[in-house]
PDB file of N, CA and C in Angstrom:
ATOM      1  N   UNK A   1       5.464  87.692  49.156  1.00  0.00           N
ATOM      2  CA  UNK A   1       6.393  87.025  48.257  1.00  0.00           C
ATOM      3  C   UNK A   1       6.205  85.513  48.388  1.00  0.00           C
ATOM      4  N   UNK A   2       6.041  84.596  47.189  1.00  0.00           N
ATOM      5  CA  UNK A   2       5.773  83.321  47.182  1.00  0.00           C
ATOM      6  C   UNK A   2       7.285  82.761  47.500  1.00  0.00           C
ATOM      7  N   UNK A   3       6.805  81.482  48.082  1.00  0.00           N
ATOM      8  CA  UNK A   3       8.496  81.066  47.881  1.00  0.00           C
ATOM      9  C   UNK A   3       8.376  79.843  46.611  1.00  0.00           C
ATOM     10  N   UNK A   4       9.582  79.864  45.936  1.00  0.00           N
ATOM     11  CA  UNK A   4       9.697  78.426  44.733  1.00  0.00           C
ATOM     12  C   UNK A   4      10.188  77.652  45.481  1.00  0.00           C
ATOM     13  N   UNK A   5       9.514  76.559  44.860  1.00  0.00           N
ATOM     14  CA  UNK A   5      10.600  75.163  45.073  1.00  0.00           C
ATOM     15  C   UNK A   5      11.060  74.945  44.745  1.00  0.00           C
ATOM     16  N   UNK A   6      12.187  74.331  45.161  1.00  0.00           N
ATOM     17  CA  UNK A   6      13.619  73.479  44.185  1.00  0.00           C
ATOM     18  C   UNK A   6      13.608  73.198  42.799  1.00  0.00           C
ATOM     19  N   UNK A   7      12.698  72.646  42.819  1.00  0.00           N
ATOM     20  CA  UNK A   7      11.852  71.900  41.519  1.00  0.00           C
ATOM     21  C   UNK A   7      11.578  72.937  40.349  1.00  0.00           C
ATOM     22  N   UNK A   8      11.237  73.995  41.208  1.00  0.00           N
ATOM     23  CA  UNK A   8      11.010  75.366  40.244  1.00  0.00           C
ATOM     24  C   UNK A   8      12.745  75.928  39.384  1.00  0.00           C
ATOM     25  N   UNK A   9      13.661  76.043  40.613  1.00  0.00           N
ATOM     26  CA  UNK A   9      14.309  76.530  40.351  1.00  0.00           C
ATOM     27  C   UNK A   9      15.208  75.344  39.422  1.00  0.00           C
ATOM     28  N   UNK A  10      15.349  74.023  38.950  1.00  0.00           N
ATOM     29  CA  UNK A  10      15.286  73.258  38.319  1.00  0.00           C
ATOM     30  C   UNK A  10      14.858  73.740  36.778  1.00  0.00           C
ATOM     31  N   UNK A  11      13.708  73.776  36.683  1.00  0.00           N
ATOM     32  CA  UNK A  11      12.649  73.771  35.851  1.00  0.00           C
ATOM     33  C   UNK A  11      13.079  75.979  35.076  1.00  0.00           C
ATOM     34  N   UNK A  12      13.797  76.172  35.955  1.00  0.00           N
ATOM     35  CA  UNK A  12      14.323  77.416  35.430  1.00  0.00           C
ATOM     36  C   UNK A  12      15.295  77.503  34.845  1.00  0.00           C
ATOM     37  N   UNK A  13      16.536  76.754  35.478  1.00  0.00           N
ATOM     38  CA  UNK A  13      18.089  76.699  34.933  1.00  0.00           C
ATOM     39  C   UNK A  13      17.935  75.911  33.498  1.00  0.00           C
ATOM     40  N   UNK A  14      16.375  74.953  33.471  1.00  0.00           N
ATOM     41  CA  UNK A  14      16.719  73.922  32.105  1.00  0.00           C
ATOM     42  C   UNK A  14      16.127  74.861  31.247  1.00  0.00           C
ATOM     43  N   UNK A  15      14.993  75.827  31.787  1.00  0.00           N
ATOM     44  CA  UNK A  15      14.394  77.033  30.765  1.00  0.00           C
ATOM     45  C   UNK A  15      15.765  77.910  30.245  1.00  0.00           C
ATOM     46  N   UNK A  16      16.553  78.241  31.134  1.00  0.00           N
ATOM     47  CA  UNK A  16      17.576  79.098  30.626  1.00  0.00           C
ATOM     48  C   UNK A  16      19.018  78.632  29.567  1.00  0.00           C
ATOM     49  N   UNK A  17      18.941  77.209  29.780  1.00  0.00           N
ATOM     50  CA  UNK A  17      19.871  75.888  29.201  1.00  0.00           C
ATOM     51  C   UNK A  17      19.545  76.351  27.401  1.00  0.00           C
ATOM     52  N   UNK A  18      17.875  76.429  27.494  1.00  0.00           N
ATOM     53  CA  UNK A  18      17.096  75.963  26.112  1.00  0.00           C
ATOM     54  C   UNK A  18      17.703  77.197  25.208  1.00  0.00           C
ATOM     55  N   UNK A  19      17.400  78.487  25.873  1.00  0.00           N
ATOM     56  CA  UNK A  19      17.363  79.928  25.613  1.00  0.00           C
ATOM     57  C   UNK A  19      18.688  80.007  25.206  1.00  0.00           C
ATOM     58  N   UNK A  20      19.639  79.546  25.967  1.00  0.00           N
ATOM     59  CA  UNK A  20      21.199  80.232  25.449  1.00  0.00           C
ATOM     60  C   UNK A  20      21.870  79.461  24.133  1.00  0.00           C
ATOM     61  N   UNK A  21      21.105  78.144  23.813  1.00  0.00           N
ATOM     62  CA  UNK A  21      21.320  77.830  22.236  1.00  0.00           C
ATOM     63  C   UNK A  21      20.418  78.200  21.423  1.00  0.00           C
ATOM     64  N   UNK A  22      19.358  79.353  21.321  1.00  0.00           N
ATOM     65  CA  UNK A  22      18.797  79.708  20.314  1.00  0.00           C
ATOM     66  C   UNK A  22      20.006  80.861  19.733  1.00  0.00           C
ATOM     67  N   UNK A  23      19.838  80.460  18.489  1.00  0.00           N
ATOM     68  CA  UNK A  23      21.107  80.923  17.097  1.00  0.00           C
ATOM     69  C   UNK A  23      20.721  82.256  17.391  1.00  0.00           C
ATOM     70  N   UNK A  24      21.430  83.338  17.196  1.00  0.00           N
ATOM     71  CA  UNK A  24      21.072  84.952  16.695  1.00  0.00           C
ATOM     72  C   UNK A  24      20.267  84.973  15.529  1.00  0.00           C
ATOM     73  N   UNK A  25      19.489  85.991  15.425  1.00  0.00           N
ATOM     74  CA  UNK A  25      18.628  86.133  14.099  1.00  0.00           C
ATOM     75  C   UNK A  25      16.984  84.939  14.568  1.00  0.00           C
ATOM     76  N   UNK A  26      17.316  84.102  15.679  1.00  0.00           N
ATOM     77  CA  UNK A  26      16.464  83.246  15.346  1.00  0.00           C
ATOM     78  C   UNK A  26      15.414  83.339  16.946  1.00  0.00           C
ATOM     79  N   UNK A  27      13.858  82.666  16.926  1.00  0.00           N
ATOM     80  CA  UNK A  27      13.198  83.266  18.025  1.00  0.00           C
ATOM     81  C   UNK A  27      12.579  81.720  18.456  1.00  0.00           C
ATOM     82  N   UNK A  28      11.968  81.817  19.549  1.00  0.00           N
ATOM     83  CA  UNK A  28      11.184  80.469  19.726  1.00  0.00           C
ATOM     84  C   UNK A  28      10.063  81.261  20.892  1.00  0.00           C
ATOM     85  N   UNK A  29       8.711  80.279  21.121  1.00  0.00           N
ATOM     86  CA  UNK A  29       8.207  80.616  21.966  1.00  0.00           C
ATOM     87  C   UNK A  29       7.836  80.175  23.329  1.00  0.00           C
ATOM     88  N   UNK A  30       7.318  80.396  24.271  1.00  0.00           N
ATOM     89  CA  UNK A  30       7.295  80.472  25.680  1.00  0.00           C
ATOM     90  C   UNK A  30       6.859  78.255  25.519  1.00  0.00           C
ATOM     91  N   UNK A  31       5.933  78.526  24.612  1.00  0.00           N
ATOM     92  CA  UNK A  31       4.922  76.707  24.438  1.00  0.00           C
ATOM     93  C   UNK A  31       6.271  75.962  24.044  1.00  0.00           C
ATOM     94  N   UNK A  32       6.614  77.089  22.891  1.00  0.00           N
ATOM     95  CA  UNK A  32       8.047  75.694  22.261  1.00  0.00           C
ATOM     96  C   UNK A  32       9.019  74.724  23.317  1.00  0.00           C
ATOM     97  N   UNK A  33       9.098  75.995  24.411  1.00  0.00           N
ATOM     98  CA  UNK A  33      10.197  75.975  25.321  1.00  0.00           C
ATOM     99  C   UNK A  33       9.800  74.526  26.138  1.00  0.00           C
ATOM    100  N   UNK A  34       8.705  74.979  26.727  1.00  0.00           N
ATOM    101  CA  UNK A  34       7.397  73.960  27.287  1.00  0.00           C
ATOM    102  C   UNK A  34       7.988  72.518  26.949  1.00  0.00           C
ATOM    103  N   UNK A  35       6.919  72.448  25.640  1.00  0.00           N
ATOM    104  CA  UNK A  35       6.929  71.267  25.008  1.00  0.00           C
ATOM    105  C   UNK A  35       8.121  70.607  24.918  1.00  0.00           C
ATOM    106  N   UNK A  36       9.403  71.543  24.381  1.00  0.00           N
ATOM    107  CA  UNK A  36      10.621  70.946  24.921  1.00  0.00           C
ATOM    108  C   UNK A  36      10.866  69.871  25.990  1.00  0.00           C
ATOM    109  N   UNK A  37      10.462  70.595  26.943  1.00  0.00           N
ATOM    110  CA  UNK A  37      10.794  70.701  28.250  1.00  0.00           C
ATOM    111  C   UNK A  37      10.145  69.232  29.183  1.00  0.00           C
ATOM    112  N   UNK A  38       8.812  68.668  28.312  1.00  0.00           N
ATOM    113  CA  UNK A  38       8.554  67.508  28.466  1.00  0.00           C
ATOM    114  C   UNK A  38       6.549  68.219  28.853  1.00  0.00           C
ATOM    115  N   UNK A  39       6.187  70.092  29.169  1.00  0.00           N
ATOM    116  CA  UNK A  39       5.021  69.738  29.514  1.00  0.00           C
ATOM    117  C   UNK A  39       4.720  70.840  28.485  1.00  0.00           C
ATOM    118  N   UNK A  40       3.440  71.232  27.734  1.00  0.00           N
ATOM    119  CA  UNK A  40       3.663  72.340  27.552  1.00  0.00           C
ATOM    120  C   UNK A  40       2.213  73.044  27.843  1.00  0.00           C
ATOM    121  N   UNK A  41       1.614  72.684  29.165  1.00  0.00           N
ATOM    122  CA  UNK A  41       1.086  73.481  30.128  1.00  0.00           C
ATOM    123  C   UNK A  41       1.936  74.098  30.654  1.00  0.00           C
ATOM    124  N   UNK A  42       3.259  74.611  30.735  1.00  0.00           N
ATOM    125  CA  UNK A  42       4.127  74.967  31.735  1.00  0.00           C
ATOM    126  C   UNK A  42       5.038  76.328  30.715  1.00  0.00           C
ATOM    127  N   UNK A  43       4.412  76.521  29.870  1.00  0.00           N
ATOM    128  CA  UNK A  43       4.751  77.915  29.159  1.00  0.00           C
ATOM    129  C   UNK A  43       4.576  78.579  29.799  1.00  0.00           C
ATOM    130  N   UNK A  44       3.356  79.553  30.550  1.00  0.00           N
ATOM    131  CA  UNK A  44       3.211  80.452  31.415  1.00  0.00           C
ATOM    132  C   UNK A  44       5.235  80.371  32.919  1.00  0.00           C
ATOM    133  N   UNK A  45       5.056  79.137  32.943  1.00  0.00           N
ATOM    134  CA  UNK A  45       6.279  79.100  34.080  1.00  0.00           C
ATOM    135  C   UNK A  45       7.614  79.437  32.979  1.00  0.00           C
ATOM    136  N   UNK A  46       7.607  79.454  31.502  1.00  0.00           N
ATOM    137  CA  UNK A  46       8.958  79.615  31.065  1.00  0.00           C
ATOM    138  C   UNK A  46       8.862  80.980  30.633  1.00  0.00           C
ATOM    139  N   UNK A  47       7.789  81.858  30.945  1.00  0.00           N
ATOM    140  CA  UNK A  47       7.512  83.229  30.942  1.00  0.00           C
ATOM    141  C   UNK A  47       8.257  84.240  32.354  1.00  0.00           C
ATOM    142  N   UNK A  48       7.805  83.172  33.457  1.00  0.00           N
ATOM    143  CA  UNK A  48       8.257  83.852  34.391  1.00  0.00           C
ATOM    144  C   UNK A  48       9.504  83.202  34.243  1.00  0.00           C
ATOM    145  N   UNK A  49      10.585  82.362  34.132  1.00  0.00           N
ATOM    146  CA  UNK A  49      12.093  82.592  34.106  1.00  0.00           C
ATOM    147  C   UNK A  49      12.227  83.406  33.049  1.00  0.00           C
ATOM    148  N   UNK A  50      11.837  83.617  32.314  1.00  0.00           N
ATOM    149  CA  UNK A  50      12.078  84.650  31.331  1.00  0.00           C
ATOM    150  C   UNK A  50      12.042  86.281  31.780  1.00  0.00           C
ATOM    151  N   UNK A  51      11.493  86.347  33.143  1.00  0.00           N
ATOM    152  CA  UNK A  51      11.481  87.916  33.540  1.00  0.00           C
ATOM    153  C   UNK A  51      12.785  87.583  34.716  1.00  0.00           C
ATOM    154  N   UNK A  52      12.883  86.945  34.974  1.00  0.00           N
ATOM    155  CA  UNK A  52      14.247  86.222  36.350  1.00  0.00           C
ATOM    156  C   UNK A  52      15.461  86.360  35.551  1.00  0.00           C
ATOM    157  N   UNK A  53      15.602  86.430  34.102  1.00  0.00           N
ATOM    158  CA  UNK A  53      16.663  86.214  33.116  1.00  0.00           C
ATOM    159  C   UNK A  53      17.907  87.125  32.954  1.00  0.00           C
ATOM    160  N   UNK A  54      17.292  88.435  32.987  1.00  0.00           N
ATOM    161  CA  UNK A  54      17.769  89.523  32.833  1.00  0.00           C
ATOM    162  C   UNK A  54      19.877  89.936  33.127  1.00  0.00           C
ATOM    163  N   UNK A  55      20.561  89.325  34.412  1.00  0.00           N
ATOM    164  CA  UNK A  55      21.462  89.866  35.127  1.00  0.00           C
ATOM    165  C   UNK A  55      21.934  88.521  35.358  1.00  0.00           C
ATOM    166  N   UNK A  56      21.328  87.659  34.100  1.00  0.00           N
ATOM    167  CA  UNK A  56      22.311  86.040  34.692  1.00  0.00           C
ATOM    168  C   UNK A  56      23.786  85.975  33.593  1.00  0.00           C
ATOM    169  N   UNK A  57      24.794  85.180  34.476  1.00  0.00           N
ATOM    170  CA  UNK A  57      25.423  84.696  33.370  1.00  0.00           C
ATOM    171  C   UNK A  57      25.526  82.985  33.983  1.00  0.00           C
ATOM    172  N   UNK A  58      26.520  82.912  32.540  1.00  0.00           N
ATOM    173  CA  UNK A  58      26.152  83.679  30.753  1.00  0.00           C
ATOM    174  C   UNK A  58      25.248  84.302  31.054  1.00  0.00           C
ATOM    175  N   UNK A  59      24.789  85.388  30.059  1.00  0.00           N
ATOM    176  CA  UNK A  59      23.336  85.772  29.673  1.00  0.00           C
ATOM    177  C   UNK A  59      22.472  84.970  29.248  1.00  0.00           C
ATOM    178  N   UNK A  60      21.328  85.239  29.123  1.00  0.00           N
ATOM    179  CA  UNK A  60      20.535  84.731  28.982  1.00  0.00           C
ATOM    180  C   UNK A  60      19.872  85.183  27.498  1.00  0.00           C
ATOM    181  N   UNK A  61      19.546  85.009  26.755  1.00  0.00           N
ATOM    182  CA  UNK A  61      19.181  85.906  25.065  1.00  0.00           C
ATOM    183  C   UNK A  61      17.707  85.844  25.301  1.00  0.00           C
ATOM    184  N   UNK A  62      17.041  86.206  26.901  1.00  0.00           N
ATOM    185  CA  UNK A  62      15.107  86.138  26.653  1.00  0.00           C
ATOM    186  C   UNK A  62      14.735  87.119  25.774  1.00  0.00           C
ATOM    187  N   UNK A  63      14.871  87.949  24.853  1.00  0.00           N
ATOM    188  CA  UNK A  63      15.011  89.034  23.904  1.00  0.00           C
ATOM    189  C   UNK A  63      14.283  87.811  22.370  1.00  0.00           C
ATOM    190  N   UNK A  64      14.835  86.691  22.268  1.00  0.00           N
ATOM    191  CA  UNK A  64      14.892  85.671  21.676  1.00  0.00           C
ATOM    192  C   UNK A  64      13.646  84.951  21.876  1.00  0.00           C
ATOM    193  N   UNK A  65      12.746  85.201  23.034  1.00  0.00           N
ATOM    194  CA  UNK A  65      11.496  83.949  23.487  1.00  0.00           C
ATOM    195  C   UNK A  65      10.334  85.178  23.117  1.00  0.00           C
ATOM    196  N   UNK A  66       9.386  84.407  22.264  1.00  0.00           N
ATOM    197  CA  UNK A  66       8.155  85.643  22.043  1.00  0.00           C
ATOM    198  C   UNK A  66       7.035  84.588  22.345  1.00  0.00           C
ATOM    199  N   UNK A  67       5.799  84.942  21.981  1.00  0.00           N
ATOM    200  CA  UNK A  67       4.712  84.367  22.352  1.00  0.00           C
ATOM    201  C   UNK A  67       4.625  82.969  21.005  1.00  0.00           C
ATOM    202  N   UNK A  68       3.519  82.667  20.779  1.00  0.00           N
ATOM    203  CA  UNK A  68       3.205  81.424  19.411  1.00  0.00           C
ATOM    204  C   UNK A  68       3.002  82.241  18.568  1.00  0.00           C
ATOM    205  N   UNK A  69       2.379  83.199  18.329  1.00  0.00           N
ATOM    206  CA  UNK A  69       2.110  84.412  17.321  1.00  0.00           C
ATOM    207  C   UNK A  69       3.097  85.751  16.603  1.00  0.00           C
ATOM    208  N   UNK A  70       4.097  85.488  17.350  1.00  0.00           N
ATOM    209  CA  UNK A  70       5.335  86.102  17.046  1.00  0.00           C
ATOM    210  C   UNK A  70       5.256  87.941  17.640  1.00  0.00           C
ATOM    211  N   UNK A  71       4.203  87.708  18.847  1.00  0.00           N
ATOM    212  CA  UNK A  71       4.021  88.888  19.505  1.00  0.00           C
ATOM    213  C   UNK A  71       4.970  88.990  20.772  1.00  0.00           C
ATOM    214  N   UNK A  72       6.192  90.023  20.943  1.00  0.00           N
ATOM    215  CA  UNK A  72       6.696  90.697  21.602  1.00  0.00           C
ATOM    216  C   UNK A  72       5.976  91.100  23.535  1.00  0.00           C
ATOM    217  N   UNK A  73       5.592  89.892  23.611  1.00  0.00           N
ATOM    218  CA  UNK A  73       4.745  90.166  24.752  1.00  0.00           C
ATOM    219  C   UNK A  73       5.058  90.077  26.379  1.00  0.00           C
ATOM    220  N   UNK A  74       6.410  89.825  25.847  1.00  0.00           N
ATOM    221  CA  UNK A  74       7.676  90.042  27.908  1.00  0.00           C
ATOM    222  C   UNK A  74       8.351  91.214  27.047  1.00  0.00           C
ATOM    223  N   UNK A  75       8.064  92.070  26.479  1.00  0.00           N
ATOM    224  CA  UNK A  75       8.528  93.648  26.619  1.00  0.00           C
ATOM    225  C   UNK A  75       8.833  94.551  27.543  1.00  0.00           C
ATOM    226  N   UNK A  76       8.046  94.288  28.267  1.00  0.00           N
ATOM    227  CA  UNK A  76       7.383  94.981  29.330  1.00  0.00           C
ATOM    228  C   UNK A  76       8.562  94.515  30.538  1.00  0.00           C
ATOM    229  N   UNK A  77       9.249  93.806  30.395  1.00  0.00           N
ATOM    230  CA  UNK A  77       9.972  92.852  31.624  1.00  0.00           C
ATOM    231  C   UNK A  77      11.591  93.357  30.913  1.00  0.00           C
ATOM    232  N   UNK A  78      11.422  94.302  29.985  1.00  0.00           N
ATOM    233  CA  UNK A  78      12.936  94.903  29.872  1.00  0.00           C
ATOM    234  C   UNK A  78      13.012  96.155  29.751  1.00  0.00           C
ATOM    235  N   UNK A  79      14.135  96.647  30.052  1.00  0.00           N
ATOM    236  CA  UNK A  79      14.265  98.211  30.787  1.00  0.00           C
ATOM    237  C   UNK A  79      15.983  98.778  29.508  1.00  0.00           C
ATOM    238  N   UNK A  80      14.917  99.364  28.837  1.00  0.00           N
ATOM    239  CA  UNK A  80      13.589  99.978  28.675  1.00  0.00           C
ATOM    240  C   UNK A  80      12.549  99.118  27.738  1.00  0.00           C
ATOM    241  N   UNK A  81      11.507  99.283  28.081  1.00  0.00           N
ATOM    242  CA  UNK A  81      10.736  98.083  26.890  1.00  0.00           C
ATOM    243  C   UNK A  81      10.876  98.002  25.250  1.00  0.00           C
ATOM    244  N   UNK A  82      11.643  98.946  24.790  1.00  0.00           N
ATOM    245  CA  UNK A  82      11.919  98.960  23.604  1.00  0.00           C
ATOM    246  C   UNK A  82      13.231  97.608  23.132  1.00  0.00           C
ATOM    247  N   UNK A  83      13.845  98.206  24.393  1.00  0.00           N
ATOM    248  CA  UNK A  83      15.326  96.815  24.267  1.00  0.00           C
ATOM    249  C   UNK A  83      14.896  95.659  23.639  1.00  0.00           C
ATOM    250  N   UNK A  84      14.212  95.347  23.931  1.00  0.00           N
ATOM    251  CA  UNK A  84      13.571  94.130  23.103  1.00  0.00           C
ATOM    252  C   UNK A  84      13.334  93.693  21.634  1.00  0.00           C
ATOM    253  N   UNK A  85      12.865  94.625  21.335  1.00  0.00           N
ATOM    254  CA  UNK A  85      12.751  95.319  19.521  1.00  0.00           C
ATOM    255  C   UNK A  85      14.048  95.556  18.884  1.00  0.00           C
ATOM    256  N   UNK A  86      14.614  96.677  19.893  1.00  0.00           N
ATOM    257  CA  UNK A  86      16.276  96.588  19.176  1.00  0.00           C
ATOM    258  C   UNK A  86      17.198  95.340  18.943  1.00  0.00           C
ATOM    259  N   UNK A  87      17.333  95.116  20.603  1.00  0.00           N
ATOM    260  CA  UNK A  87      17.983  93.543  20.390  1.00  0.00           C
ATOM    261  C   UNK A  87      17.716  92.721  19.575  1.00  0.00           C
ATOM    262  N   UNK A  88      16.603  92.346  18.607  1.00  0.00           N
ATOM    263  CA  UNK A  88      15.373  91.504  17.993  1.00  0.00           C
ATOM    264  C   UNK A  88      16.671  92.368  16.825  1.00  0.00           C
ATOM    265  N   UNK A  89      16.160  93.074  16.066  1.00  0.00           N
ATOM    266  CA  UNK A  89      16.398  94.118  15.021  1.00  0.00           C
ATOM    267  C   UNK A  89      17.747  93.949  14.724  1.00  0.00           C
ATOM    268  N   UNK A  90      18.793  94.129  15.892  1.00  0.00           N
ATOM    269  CA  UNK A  90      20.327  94.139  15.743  1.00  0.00           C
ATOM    270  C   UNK A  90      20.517  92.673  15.127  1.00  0.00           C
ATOM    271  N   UNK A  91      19.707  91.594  15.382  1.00  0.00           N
ATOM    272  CA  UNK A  91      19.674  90.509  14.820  1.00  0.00           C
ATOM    273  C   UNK A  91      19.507  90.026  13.287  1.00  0.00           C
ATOM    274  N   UNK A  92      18.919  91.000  13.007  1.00  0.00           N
ATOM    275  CA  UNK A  92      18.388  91.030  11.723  1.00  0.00           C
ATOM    276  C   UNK A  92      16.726  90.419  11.552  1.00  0.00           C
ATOM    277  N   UNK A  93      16.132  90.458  12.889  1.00  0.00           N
ATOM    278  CA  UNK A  93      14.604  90.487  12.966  1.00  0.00           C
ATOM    279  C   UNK A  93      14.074  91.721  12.828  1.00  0.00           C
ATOM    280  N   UNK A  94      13.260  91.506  12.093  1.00  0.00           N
ATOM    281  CA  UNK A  94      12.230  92.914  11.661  1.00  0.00           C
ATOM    282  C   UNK A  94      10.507  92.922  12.566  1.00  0.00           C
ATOM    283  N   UNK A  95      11.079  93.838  13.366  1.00  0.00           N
ATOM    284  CA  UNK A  95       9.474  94.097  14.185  1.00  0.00           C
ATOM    285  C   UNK A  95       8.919  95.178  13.884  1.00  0.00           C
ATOM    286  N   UNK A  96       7.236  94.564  13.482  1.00  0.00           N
ATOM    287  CA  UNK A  96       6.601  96.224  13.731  1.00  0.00           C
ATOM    288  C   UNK A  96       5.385  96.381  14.607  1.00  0.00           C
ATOM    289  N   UNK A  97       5.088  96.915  15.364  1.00  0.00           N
ATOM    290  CA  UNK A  97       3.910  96.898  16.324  1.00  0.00           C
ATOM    291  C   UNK A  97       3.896  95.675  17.137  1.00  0.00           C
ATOM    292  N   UNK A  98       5.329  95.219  17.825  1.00  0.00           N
ATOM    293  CA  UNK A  98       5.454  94.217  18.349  1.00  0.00           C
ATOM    294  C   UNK A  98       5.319  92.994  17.737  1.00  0.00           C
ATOM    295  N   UNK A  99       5.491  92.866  16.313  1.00  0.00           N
ATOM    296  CA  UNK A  99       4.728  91.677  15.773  1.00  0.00           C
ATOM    297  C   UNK A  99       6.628  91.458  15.054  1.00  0.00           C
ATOM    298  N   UNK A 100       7.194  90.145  14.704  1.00  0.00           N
ATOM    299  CA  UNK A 100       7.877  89.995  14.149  1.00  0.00           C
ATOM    300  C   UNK A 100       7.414  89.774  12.724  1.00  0.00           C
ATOM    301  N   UNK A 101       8.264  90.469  11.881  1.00  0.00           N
ATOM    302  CA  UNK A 101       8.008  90.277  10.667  1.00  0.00           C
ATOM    303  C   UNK A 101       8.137  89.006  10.501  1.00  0.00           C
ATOM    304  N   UNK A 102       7.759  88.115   9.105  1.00  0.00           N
ATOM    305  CA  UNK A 102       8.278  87.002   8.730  1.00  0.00           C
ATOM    306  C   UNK A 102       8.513  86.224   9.439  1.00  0.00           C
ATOM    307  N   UNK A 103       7.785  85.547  10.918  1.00  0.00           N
ATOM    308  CA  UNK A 103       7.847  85.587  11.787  1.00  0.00           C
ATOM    309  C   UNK A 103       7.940  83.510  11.928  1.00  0.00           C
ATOM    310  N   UNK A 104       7.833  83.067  10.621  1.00  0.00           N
ATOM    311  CA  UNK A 104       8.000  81.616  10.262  1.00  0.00           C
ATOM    312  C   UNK A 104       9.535  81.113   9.825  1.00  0.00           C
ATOM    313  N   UNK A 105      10.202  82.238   9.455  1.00  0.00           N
ATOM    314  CA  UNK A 105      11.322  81.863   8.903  1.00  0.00           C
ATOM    315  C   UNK A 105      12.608  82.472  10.047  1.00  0.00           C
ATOM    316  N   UNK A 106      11.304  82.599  10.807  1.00  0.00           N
ATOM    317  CA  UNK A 106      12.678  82.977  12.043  1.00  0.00           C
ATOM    318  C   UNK A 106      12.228  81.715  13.321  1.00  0.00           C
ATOM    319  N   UNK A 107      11.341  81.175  13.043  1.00  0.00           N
ATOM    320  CA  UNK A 107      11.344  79.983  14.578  1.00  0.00           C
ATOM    321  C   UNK A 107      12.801  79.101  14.347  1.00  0.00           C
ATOM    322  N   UNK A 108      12.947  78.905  15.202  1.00  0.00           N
ATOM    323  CA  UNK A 108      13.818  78.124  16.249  1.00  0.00           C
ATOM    324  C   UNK A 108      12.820  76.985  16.906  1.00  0.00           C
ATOM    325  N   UNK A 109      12.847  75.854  16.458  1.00  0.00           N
ATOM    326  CA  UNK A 109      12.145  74.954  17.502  1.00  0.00           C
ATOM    327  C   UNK A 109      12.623  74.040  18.201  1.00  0.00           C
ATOM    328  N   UNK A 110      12.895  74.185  19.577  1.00  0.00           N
ATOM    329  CA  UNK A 110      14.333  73.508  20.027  1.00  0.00           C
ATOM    330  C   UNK A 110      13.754  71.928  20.098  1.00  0.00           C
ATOM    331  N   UNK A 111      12.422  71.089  19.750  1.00  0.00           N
ATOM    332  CA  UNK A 111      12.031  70.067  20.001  1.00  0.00           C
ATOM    333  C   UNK A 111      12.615  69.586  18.123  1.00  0.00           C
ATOM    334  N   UNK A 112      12.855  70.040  17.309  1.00  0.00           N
ATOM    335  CA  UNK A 112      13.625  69.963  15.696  1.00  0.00           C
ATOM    336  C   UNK A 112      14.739  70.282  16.390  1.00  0.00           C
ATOM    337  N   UNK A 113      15.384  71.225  16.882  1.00  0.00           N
ATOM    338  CA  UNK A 113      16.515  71.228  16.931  1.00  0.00           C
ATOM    339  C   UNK A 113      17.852  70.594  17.691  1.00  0.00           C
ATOM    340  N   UNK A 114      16.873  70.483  18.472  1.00  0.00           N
ATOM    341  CA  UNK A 114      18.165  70.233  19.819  1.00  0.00           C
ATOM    342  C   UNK A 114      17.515  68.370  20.089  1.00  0.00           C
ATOM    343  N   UNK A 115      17.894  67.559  19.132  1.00  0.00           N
ATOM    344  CA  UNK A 115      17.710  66.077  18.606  1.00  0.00           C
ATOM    345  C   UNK A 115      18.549  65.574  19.864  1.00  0.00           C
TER     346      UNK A 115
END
C-alpha cells in the first residue's frame, strides 16, 4: 500500500469540491477537472479520487466524471458497474455501449463555469 501525501489528499478534497457542483443531467471529464484544477497532466490523479469517492459525504456525483470522449470508463469502480449508466440515465443522459449519447450538449466545463 502506497502512502499519499497531504498534498494528495488536498488535491482530492478540491477534486471532490469540483464534482459536487456539476448540475444533474450534466458530465465533465477527468482533463476538464485537471485543467480546472491549475494542471491537466493530473487527470489520471482526478481518476483515482474518483474511485476514493464512493461513501463520502456529501456525496460525491463521480457517476458525473467520464473520460474526453464521453466513454464511461470508472465503471468498473462502481458496484455494480452498471450503476453508472443508470445513475447517468436517471439524469436524463442517454448511454449506449458506454458511450454517452449527445455527449456535447451534456459537458459541464467547470473552467466556463465555475468563473
Amino acid at each position: 500500500m502506497s502512502v499519499k501525501r497531504a498534498s494528495d489528499y488536498t488535491f482530492f478534497e478540491n477534486v471532490f469540491d469540483v464534482v459536487r457542483q456539476i448540475p444533474r443531467g450534466r458530465v465533465t471529464s477527468y482533463g476538464m477537472i485537471a485543467s480546472y484544477l491549475g494542471s491537466k497532466q493530473t487527470s489520471r490523479m482526478v481518476g483515482w479520487a474518483m474511485n476514493r469517492a464512493h461513501d463520502l459525504h456529501p456525496p460525491v456525483p463521480a457517476h458525473r466524471v467520464v473520460n474526453r470522449n464521453g466513454l464511461l470508463t470508472g465503471k468498473h469502480h462502481f458496484s455494480p458497474p452498471e450503476s453508472m449508466q443508470l445513475s447517468l440515465e436517471e439524469e436524463g443522459v442517454n448511454v449506449i455501449d458506454d458511450q454517452i449519447i449527445d455527449f456535447k450538449n451534456h459537458i459541464w466545463n467547470p473552467c466556463e463555469e465555475l468563473l
